[in-house]
N, C-alpha and C. Protein backbone atom coordinates (compact mmCIF):
# COMPACT_ATOMS: atom_id res chain seq x y z
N UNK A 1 -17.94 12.78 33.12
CA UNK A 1 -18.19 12.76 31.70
C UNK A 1 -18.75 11.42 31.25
N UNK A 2 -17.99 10.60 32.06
CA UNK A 2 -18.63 9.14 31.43
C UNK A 2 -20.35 8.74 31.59
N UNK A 3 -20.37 9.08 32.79
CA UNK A 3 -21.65 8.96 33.86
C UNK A 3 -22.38 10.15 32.51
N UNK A 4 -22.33 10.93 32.12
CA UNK A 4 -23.20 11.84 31.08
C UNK A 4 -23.65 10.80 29.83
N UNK A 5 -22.67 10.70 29.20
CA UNK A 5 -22.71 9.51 28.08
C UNK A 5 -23.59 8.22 28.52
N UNK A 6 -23.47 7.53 29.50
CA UNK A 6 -24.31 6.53 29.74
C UNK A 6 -25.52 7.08 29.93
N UNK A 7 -25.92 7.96 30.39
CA UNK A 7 -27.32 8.47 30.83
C UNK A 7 -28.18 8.65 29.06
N UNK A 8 -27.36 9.58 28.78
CA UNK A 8 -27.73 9.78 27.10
C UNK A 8 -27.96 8.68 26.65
N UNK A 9 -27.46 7.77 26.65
CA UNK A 9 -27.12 6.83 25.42
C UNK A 9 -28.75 5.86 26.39
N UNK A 10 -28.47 5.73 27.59
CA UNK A 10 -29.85 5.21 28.07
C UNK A 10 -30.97 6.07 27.61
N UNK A 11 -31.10 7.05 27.34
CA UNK A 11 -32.17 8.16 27.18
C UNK A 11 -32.60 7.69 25.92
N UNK A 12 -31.45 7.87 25.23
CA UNK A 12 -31.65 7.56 23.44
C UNK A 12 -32.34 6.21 22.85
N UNK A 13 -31.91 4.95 24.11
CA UNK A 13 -32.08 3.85 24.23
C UNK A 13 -34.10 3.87 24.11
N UNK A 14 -34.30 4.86 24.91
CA UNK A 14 -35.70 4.02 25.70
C UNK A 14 -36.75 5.15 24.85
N UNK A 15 -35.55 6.24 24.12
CA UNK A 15 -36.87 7.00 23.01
C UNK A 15 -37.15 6.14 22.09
N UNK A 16 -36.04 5.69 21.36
CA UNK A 16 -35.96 4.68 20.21
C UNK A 16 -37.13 3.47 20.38
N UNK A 17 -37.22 3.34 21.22
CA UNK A 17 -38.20 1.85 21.99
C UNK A 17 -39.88 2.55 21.71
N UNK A 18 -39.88 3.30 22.14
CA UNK A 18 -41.26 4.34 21.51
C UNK A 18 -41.15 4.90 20.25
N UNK A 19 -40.60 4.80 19.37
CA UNK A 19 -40.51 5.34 18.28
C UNK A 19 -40.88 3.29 17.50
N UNK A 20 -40.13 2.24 17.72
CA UNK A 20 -40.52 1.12 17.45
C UNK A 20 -41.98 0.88 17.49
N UNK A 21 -42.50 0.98 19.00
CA UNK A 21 -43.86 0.41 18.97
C UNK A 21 -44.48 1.21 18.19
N UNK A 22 -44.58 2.65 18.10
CA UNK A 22 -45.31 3.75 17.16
C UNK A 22 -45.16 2.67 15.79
N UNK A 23 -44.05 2.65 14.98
CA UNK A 23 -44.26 1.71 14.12
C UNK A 23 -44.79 1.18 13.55
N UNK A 24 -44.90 0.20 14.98
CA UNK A 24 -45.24 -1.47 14.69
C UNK A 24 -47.13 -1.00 14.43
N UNK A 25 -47.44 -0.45 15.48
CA UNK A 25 -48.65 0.00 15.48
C UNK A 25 -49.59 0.31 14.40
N UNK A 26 -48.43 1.49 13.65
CA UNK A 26 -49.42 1.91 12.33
C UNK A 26 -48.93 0.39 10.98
N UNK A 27 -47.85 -0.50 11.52
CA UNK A 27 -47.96 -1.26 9.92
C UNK A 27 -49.09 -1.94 10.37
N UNK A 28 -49.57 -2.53 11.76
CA UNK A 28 -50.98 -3.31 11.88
C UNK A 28 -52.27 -2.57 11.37
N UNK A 29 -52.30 -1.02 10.91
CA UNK A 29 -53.88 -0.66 11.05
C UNK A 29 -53.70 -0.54 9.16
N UNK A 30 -52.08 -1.47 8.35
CA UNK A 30 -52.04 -1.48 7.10
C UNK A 30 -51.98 -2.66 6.53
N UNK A 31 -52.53 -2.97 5.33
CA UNK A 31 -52.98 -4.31 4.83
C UNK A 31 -52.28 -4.28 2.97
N UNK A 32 -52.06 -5.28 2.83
CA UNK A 32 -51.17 -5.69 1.48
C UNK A 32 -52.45 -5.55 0.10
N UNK A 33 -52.22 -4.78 -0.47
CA UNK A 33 -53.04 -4.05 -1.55
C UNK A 33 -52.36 -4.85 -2.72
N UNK A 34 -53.21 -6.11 -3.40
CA UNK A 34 -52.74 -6.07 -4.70
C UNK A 34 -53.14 -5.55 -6.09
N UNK A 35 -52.11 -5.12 -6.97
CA UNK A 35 -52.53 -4.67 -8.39
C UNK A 35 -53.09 -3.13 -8.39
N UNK A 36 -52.58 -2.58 -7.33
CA UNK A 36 -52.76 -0.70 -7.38
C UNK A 36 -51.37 -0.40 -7.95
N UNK A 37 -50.35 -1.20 -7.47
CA UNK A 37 -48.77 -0.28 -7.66
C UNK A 37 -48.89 0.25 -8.95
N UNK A 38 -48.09 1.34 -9.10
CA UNK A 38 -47.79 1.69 -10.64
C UNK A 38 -46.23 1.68 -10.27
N UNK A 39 -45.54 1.23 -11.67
CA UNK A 39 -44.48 0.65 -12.12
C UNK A 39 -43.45 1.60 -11.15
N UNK A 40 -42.68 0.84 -10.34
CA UNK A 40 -41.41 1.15 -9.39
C UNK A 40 -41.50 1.91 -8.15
N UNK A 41 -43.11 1.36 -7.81
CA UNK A 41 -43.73 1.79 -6.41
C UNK A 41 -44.62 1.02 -6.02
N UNK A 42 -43.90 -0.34 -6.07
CA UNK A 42 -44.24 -1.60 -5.09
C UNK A 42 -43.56 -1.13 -3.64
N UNK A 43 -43.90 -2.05 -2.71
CA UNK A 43 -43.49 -2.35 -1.12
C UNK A 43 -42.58 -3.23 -1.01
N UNK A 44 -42.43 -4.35 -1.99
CA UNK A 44 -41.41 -5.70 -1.81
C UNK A 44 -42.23 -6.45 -2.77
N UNK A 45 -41.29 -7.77 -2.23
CA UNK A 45 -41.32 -8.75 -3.61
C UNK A 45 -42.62 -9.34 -4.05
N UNK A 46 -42.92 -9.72 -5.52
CA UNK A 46 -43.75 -9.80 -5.66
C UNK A 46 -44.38 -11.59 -5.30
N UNK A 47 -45.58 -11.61 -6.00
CA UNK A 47 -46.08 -12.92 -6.01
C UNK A 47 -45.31 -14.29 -6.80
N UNK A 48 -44.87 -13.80 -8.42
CA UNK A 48 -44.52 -14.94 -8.67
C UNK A 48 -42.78 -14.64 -9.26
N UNK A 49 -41.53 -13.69 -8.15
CA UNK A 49 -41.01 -14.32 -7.97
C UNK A 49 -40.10 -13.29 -8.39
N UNK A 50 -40.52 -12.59 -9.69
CA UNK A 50 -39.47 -12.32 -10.68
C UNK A 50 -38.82 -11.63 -10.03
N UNK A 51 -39.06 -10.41 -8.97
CA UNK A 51 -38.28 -9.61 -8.03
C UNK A 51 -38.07 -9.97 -6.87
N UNK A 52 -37.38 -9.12 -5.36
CA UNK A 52 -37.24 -8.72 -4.45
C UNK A 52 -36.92 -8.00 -3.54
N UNK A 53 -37.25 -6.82 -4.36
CA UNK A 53 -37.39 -6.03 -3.52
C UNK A 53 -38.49 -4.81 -4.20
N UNK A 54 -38.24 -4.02 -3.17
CA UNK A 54 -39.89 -2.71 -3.03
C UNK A 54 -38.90 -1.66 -4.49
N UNK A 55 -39.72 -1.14 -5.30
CA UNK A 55 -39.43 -0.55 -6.27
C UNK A 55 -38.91 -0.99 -7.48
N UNK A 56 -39.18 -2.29 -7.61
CA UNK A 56 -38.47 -2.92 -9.30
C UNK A 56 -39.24 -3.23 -9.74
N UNK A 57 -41.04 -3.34 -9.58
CA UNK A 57 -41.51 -3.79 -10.45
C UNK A 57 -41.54 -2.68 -11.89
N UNK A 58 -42.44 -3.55 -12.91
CA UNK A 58 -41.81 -2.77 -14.39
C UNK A 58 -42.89 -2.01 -15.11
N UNK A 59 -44.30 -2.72 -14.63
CA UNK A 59 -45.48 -2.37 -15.06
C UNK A 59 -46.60 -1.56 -14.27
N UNK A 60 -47.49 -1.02 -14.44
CA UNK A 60 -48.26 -0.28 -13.64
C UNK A 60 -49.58 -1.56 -13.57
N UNK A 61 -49.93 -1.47 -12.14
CA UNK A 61 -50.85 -2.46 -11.58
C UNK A 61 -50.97 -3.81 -11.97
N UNK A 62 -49.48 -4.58 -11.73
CA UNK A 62 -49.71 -5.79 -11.62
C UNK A 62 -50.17 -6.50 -11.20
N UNK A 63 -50.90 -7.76 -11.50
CA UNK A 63 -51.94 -8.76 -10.46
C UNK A 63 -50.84 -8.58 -9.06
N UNK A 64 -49.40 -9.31 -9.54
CA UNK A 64 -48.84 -9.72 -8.43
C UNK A 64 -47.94 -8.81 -7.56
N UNK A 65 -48.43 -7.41 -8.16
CA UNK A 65 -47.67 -6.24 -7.13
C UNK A 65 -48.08 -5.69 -6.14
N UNK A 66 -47.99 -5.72 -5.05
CA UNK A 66 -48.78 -4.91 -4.04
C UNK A 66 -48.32 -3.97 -3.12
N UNK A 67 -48.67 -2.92 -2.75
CA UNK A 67 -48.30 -1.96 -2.14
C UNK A 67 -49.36 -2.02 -0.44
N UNK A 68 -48.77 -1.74 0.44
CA UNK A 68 -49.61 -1.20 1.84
C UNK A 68 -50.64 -0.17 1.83
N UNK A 69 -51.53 -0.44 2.04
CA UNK A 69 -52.63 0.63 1.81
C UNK A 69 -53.75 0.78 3.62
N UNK A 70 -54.18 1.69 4.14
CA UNK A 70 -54.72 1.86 5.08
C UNK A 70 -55.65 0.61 5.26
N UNK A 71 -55.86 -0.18 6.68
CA UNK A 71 -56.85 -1.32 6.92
C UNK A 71 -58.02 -0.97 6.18
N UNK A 72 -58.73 -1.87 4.87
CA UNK A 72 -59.83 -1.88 4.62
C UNK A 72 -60.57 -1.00 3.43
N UNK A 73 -59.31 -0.27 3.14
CA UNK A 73 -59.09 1.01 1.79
C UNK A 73 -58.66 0.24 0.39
N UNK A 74 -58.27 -1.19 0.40
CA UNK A 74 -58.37 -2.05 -0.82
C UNK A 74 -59.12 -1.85 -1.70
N UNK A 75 -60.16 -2.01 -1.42
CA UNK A 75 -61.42 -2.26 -2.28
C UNK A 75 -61.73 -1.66 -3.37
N UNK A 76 -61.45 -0.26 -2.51
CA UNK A 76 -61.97 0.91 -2.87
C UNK A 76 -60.77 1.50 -3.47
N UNK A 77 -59.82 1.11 -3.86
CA UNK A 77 -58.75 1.38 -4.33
C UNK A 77 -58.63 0.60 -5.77
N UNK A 78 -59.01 -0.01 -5.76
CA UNK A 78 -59.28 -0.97 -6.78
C UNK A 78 -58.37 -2.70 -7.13
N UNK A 79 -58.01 -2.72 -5.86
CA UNK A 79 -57.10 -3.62 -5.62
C UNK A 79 -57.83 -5.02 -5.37
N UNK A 80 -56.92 -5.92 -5.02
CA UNK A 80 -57.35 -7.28 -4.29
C UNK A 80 -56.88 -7.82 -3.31
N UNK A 81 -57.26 -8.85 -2.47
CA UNK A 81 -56.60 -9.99 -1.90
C UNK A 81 -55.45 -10.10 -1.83
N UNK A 82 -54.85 -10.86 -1.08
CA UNK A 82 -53.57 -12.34 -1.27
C UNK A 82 -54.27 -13.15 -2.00
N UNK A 83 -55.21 -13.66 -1.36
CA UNK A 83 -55.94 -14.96 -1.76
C UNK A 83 -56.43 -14.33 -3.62
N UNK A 84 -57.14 -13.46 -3.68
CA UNK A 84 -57.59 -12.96 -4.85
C UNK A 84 -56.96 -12.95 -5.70
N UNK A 85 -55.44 -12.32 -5.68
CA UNK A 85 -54.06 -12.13 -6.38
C UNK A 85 -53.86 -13.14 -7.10
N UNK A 86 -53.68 -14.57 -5.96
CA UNK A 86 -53.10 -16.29 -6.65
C UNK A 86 -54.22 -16.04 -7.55
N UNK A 87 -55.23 -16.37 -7.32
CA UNK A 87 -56.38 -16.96 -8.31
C UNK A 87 -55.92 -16.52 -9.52
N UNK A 88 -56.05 -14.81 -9.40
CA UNK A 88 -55.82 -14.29 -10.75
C UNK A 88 -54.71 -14.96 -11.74
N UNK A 89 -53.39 -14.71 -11.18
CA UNK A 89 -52.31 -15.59 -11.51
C UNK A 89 -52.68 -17.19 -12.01
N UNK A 90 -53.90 -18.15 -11.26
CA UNK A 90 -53.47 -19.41 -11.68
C UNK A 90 -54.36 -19.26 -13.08
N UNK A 91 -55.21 -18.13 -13.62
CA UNK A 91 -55.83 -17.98 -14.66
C UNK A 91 -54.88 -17.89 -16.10
C-alpha cells in the first residue's frame, strides 16, 4: 500500500511540473497592457501605488491600470507601454 502512494504522489509530482512550464510559457507570449482595464479587472497593482492587488481598481481605463494582453495586441487594443504609462502620469 505504501509503495502505491509513493508512486502516485511521484506521478502527481512530475504532472504538476508540466502543467508549471505550460504556464510559464503562455505568461511569456503575454505583455502588460496599460489603460484597457475597466474598473475591477486589473491583473495587480497599479503604477502609482494606491492598490495591490488584481481587481480593486475603481475606474475604467486607467493610465496606471494594466491588464495582460497577448504579445504585441497592445496597440491595437488601445493601450500603452510601461514606459508610456509613467510619462502619462508625470503629465
Amino acid at each position: 500500500m505504501k509503495t502505491q502512494a509513493l508512486v502516485s504522489s511521484a506521478l502527481a509530482a512530475a504532472l504538476s511540473l508540466g502543467f508549471v512550464a505550460q504556464a510559464q510559457a503562455q505568461d511569456k507570449a503575454k505583455e502588460k497592457c496599460f489603460g484597457i482595464a475597466k474598473a475591477g479587472q486589473n491583473d495587480c497593482a497599479n503604477l502609482s501605488g494606491s492598490h495591490a492587488c488584481a481587481g480593486l481598481n475603481k475606474v475604467d481605463n486607467g493610465v496606471d491600470e494594466w491588464k495582460y494582453v497577448a504579445k504585441g495586441s497592445c496597440k491595437s487594443a488601445g493601450g500603452t507601454t510601461l514606459e508610456e504609462a509613467k510619462a502619462k502620469m508625470k503629465k
